[in-house]
Each structure stands twice: as C-alpha cells, then as structure tokens.
PDB file of N, CA and C in Angstrom:
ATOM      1  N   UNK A   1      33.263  66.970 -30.389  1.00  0.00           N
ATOM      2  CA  UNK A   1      32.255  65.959 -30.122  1.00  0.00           C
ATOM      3  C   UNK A   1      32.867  64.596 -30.449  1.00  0.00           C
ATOM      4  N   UNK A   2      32.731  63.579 -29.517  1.00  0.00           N
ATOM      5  CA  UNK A   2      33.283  62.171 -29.753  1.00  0.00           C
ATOM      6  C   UNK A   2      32.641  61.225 -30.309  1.00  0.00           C
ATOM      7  N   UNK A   3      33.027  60.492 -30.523  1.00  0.00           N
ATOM      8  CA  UNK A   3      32.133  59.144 -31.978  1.00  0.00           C
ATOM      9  C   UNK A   3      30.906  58.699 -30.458  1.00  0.00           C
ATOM     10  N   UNK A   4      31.059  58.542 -29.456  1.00  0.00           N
ATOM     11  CA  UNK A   4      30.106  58.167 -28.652  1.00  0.00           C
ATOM     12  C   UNK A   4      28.859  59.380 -28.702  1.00  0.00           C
ATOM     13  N   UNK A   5      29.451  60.873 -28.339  1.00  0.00           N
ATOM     14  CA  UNK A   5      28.446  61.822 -28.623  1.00  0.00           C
ATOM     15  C   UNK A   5      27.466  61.833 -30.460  1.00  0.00           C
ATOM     16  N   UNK A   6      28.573  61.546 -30.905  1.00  0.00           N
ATOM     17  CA  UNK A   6      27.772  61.479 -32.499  1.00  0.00           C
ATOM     18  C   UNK A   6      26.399  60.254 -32.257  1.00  0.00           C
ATOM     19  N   UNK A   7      26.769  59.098 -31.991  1.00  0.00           N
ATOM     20  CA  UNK A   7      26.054  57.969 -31.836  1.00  0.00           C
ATOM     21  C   UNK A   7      25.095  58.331 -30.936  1.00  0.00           C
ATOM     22  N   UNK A   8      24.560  58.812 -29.797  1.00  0.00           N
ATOM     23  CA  UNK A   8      23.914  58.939 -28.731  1.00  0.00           C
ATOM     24  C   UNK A   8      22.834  59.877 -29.287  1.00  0.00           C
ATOM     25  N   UNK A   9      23.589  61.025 -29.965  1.00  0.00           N
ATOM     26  CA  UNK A   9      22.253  62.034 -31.442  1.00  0.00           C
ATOM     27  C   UNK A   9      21.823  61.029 -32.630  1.00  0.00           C
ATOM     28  N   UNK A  10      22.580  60.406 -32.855  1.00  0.00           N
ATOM     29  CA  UNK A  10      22.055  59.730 -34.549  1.00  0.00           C
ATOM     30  C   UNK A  10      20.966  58.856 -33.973  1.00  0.00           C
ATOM     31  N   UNK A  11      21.231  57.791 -32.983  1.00  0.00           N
ATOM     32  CA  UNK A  11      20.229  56.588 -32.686  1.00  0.00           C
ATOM     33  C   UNK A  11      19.480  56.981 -31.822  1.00  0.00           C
ATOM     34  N   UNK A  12      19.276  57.918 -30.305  1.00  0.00           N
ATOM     35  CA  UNK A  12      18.719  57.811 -28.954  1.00  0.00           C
ATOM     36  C   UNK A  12      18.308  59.268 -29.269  1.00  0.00           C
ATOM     37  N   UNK A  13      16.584  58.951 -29.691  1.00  0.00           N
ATOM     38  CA  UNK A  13      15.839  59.661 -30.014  1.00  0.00           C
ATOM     39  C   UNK A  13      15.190  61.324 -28.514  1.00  0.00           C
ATOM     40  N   UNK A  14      15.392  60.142 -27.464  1.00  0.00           N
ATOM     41  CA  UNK A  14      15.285  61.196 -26.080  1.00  0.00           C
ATOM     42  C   UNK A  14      16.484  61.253 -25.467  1.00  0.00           C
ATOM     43  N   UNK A  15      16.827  62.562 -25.181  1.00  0.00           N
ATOM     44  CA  UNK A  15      18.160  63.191 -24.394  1.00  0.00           C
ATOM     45  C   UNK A  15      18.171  62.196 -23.424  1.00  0.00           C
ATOM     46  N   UNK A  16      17.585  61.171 -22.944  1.00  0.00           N
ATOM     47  CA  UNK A  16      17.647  61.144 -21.884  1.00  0.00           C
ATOM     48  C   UNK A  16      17.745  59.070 -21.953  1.00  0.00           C
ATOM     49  N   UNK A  17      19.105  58.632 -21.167  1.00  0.00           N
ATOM     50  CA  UNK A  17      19.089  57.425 -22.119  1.00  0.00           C
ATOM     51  C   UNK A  17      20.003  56.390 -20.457  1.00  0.00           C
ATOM     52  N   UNK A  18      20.211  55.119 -20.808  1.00  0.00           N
ATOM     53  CA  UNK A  18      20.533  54.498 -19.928  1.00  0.00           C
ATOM     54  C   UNK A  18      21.742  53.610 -19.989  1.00  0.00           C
ATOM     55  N   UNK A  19      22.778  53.633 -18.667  1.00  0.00           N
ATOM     56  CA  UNK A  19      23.904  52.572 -19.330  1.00  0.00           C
ATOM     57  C   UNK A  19      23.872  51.454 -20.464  1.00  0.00           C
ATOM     58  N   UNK A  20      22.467  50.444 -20.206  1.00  0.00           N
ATOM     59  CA  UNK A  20      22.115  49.529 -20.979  1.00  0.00           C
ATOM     60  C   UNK A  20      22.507  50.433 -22.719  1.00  0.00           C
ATOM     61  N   UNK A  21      21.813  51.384 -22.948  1.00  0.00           N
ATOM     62  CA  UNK A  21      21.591  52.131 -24.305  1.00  0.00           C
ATOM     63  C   UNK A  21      23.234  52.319 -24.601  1.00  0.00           C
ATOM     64  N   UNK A  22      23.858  53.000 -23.706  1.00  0.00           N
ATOM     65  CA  UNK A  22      25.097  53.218 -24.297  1.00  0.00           C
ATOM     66  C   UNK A  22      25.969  51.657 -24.538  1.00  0.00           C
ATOM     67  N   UNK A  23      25.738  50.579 -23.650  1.00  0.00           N
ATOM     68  CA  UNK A  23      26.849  49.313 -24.069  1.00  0.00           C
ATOM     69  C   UNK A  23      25.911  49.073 -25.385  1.00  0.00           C
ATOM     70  N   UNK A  24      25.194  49.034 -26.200  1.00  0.00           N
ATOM     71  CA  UNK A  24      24.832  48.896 -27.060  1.00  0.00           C
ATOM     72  C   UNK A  24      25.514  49.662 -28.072  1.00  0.00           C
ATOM     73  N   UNK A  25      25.556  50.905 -28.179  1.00  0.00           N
ATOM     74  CA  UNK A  25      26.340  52.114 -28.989  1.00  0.00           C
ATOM     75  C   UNK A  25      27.811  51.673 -29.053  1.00  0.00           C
ATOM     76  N   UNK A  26      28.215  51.417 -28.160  1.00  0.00           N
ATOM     77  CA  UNK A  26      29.519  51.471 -27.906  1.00  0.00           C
ATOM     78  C   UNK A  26      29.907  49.567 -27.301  1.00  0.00           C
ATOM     79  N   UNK A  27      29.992  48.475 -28.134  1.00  0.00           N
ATOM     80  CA  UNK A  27      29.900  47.552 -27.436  1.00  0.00           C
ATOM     81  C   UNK A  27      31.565  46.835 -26.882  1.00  0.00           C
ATOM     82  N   UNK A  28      32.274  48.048 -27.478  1.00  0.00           N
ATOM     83  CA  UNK A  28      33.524  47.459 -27.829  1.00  0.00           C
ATOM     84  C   UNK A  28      34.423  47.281 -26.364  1.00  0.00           C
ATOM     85  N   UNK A  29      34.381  47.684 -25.115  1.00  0.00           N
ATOM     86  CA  UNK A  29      34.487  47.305 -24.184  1.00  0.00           C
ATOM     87  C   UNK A  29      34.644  48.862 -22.539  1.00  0.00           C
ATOM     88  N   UNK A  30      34.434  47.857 -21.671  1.00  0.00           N
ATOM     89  CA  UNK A  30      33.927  48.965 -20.525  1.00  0.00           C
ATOM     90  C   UNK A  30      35.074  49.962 -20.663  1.00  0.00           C
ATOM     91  N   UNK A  31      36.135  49.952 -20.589  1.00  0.00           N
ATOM     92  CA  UNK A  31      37.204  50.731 -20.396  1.00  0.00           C
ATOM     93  C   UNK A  31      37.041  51.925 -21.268  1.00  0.00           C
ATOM     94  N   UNK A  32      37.392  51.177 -23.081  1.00  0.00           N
ATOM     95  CA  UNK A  32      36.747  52.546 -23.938  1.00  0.00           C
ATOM     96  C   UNK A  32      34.960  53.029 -23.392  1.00  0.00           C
ATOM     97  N   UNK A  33      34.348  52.219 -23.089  1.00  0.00           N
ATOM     98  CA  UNK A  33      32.967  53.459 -22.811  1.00  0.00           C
ATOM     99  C   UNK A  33      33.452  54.020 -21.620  1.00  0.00           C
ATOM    100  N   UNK A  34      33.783  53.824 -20.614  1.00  0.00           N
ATOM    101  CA  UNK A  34      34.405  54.492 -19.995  1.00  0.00           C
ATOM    102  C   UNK A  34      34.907  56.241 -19.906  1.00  0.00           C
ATOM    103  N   UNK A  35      35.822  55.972 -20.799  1.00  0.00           N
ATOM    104  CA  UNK A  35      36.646  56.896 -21.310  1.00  0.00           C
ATOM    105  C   UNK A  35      36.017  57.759 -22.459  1.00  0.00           C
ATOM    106  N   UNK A  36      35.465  57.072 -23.171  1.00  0.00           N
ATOM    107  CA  UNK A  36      34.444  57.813 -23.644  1.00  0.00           C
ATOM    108  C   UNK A  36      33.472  58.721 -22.944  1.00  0.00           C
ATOM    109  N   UNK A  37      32.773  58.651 -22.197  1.00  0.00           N
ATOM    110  CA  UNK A  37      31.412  59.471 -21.508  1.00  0.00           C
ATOM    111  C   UNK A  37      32.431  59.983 -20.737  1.00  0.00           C
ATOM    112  N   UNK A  38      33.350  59.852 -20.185  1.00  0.00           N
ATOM    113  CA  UNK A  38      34.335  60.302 -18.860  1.00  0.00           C
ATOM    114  C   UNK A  38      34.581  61.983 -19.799  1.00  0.00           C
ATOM    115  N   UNK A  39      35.233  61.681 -21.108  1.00  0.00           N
ATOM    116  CA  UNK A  39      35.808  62.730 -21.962  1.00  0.00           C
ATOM    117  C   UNK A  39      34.113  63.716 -22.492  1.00  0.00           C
ATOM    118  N   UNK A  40      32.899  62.662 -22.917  1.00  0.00           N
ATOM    119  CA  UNK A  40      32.004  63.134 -23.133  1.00  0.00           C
ATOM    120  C   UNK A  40      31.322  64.540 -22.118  1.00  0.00           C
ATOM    121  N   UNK A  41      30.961  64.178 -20.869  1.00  0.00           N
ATOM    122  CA  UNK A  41      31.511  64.786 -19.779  1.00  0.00           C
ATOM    123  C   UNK A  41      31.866  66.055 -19.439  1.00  0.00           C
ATOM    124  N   UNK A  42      33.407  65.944 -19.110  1.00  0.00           N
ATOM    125  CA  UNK A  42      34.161  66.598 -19.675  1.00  0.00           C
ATOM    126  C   UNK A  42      34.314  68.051 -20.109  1.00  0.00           C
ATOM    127  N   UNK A  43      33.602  67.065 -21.674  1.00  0.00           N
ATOM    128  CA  UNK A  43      33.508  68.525 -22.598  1.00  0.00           C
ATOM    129  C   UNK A  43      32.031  69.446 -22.717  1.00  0.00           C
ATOM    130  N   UNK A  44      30.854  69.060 -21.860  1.00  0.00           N
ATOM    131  CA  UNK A  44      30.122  69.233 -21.825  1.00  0.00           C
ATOM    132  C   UNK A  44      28.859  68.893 -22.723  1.00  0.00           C
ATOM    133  N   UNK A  45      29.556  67.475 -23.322  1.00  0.00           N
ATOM    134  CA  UNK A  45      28.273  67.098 -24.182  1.00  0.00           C
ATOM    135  C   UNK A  45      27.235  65.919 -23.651  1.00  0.00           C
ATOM    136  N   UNK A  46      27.685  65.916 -22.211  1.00  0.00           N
ATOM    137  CA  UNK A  46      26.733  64.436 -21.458  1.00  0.00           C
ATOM    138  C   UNK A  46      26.816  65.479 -20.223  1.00  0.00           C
ATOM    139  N   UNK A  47      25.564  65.333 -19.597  1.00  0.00           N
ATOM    140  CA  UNK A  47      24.807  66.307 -18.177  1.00  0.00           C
ATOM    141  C   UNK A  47      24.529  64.834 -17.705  1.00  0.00           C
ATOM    142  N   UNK A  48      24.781  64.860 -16.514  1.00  0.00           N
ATOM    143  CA  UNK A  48      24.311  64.165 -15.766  1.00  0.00           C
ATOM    144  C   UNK A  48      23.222  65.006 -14.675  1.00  0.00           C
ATOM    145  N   UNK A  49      22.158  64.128 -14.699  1.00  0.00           N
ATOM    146  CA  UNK A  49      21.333  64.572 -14.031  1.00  0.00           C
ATOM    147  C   UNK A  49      21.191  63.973 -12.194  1.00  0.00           C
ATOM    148  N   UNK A  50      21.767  65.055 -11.752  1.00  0.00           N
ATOM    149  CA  UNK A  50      22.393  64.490 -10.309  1.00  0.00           C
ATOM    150  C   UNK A  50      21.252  64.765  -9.303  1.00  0.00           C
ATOM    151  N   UNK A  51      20.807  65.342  -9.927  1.00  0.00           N
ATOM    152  CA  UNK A  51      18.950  65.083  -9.030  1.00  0.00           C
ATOM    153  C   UNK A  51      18.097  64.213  -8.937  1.00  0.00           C
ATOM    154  N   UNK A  52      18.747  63.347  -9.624  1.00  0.00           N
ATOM    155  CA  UNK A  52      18.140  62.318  -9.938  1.00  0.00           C
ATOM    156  C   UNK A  52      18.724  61.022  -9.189  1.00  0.00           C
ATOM    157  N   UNK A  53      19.904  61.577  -8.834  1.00  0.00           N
ATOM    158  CA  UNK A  53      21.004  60.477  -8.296  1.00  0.00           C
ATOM    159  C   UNK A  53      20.326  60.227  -6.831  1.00  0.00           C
ATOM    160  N   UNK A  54      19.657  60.996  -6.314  1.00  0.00           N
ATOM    161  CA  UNK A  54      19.148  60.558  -4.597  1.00  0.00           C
ATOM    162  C   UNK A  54      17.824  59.822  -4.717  1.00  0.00           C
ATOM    163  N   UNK A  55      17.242  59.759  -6.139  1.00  0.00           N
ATOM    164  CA  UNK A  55      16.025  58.501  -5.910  1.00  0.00           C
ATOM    165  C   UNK A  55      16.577  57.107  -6.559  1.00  0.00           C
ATOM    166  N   UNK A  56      17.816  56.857  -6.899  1.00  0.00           N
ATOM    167  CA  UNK A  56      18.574  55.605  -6.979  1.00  0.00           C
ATOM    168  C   UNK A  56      18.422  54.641  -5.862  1.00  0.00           C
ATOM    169  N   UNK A  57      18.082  53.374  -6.331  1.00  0.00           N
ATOM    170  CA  UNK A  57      18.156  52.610  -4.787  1.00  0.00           C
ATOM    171  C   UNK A  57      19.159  51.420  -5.270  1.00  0.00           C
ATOM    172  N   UNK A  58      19.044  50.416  -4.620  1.00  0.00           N
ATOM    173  CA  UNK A  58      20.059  49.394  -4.418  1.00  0.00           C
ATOM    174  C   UNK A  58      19.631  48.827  -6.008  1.00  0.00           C
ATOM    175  N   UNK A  59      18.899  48.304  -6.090  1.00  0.00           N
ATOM    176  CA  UNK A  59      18.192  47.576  -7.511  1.00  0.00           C
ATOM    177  C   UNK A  59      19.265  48.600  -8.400  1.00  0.00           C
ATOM    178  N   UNK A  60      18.830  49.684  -8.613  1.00  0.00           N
ATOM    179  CA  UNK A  60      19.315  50.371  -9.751  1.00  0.00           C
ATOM    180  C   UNK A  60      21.144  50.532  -9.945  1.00  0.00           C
ATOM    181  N   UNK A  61      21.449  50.604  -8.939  1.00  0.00           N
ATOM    182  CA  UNK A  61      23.019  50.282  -8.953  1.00  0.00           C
ATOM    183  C   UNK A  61      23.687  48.859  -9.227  1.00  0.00           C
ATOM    184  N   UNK A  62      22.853  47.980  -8.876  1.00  0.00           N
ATOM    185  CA  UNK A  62      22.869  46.285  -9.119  1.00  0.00           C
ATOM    186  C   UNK A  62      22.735  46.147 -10.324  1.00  0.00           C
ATOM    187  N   UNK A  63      21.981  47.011 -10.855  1.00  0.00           N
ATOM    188  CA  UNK A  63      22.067  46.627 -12.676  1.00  0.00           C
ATOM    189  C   UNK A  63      22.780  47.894 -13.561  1.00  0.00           C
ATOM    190  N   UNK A  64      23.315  48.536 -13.144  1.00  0.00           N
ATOM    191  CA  UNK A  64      24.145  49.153 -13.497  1.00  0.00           C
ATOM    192  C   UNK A  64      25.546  48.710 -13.625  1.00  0.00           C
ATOM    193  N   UNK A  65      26.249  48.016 -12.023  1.00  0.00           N
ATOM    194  CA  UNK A  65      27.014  47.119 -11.743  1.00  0.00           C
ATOM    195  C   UNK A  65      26.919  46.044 -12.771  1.00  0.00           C
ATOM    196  N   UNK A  66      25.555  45.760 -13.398  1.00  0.00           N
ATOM    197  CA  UNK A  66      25.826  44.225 -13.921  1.00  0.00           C
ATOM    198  C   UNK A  66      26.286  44.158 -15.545  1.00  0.00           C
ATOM    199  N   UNK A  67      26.255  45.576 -15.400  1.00  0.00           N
ATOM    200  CA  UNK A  67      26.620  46.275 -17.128  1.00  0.00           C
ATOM    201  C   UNK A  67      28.204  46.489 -17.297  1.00  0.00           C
ATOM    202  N   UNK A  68      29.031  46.305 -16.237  1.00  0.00           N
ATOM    203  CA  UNK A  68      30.412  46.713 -16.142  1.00  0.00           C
ATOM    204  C   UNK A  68      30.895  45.514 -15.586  1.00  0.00           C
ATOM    205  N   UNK A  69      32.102  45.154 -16.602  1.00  0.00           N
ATOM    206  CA  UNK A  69      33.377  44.085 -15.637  1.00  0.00           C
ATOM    207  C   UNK A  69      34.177  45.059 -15.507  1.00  0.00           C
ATOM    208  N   UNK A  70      34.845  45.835 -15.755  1.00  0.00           N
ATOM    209  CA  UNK A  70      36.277  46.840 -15.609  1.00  0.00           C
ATOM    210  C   UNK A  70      35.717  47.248 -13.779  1.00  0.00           C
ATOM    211  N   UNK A  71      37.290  47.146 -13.302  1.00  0.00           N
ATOM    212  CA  UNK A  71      37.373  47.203 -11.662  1.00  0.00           C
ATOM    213  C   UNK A  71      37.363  48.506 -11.415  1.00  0.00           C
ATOM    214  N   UNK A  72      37.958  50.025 -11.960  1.00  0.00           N
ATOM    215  CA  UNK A  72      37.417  50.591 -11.801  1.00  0.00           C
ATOM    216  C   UNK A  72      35.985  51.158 -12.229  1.00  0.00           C
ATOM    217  N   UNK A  73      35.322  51.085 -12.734  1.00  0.00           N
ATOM    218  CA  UNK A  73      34.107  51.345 -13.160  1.00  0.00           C
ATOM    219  C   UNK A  73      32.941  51.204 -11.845  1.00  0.00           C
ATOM    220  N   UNK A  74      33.307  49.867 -11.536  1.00  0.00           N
ATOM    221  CA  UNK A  74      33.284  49.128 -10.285  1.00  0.00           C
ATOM    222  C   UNK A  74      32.904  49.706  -9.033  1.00  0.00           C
ATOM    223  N   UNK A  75      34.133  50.245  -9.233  1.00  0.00           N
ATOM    224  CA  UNK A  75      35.195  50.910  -7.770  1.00  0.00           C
ATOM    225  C   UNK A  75      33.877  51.988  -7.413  1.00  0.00           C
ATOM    226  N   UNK A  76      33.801  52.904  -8.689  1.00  0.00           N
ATOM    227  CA  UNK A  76      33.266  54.100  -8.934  1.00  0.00           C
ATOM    228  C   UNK A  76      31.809  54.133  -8.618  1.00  0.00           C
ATOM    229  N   UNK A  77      31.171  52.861  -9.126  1.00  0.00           N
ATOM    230  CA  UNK A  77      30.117  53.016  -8.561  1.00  0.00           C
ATOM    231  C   UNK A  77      29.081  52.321  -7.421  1.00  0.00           C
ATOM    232  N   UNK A  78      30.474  51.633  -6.509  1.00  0.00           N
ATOM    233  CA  UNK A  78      30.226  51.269  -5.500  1.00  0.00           C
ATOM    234  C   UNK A  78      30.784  52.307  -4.566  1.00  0.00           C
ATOM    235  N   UNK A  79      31.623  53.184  -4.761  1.00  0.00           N
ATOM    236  CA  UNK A  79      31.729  54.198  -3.963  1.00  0.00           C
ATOM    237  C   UNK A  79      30.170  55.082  -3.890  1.00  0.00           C
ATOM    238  N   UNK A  80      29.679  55.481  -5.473  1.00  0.00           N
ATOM    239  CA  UNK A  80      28.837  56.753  -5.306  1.00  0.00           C
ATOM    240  C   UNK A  80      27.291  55.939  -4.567  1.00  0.00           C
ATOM    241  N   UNK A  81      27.285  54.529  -4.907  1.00  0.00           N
ATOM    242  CA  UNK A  81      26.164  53.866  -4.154  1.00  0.00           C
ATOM    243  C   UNK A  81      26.087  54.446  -2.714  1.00  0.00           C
ATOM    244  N   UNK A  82      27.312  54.074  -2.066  1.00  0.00           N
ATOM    245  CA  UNK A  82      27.853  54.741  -0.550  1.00  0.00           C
ATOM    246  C   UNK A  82      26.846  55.708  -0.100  1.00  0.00           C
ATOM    247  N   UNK A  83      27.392  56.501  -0.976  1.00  0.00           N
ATOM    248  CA  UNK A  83      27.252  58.437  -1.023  1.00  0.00           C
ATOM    249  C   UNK A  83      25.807  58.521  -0.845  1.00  0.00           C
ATOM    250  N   UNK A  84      25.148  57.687  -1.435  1.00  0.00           N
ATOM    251  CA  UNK A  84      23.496  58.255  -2.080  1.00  0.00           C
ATOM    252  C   UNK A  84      22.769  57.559  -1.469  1.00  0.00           C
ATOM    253  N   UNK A  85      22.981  55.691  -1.119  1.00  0.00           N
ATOM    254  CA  UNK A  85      21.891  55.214  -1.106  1.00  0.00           C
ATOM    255  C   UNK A  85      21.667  54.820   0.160  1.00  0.00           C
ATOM    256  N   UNK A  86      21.174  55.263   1.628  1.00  0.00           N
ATOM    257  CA  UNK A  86      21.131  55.004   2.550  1.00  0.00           C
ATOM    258  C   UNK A  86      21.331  53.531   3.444  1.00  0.00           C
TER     259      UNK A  86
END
C-alpha cells in the first residue's frame, strides 16, 4: 500500500473521492500524483469506476484538465475525453 493509499483511508471518509480530493492529499506535484494512483492502480488498491466514465461530459473533463499542468496527464485525458464523450 502507498503513502497516497494510506492518506485516501486516514482522511476520505467515502470510498468514493475526486481528483480535486487527491491534489489536496498529495499536493506535491502532478507527476508524483500521477505515479502514485498509476502504481495505486496497479496494485489494486484504487478501482476505477468505468461505468461511470460514459456519463462524463465536457464540463467534467474541463475541470479535471484544470487540476493537471503535467503534458502527459494531459495527453491522457484528452485522449479518454475522445473515447467517451460524444
């Protein structure tokens, strides 16, 4: 379990939490959160709930986007916008 998984149980009372919540946990920069949840992931201690990913609309990727400077991060979720949001 990674210092991001420890933090996400100690403070974020519902399983269920938002980029905003994690740059807070983790403020130290996009790349390490990044790499963090990427490894979190991973190891099976972060589910993404991908059923959830087809009622995303433009708004919600715009502020997601506005939570990240790192270019890939970027990259990543202007690609999956593509994918999902008509």
């Amino acid at each position: 379990m990674n210092r991001l998984t420890k933090n996400i149980i100690a403070h974020i009372p519902n399983p269920l939490f938002t980029a905003k919540e994690l740059a807070v946990l983790e403020p130290f920069s996009d790349n390490v959160r990044y790499a963090l949840v990427k490894r979190a992931i991973a190891d099976g201690d972060i589910l993404i709930e991908e059923d959830q990913l087809s009622e995303m609309t433009h708004a919600d990727f715009d502020e997601l986007e506005g939570n990240y400077s790192s270019r890939r991060v970027l990259r990543f979720l202007a690609g999956l916008k593509q994918e999902i949001v008509p």
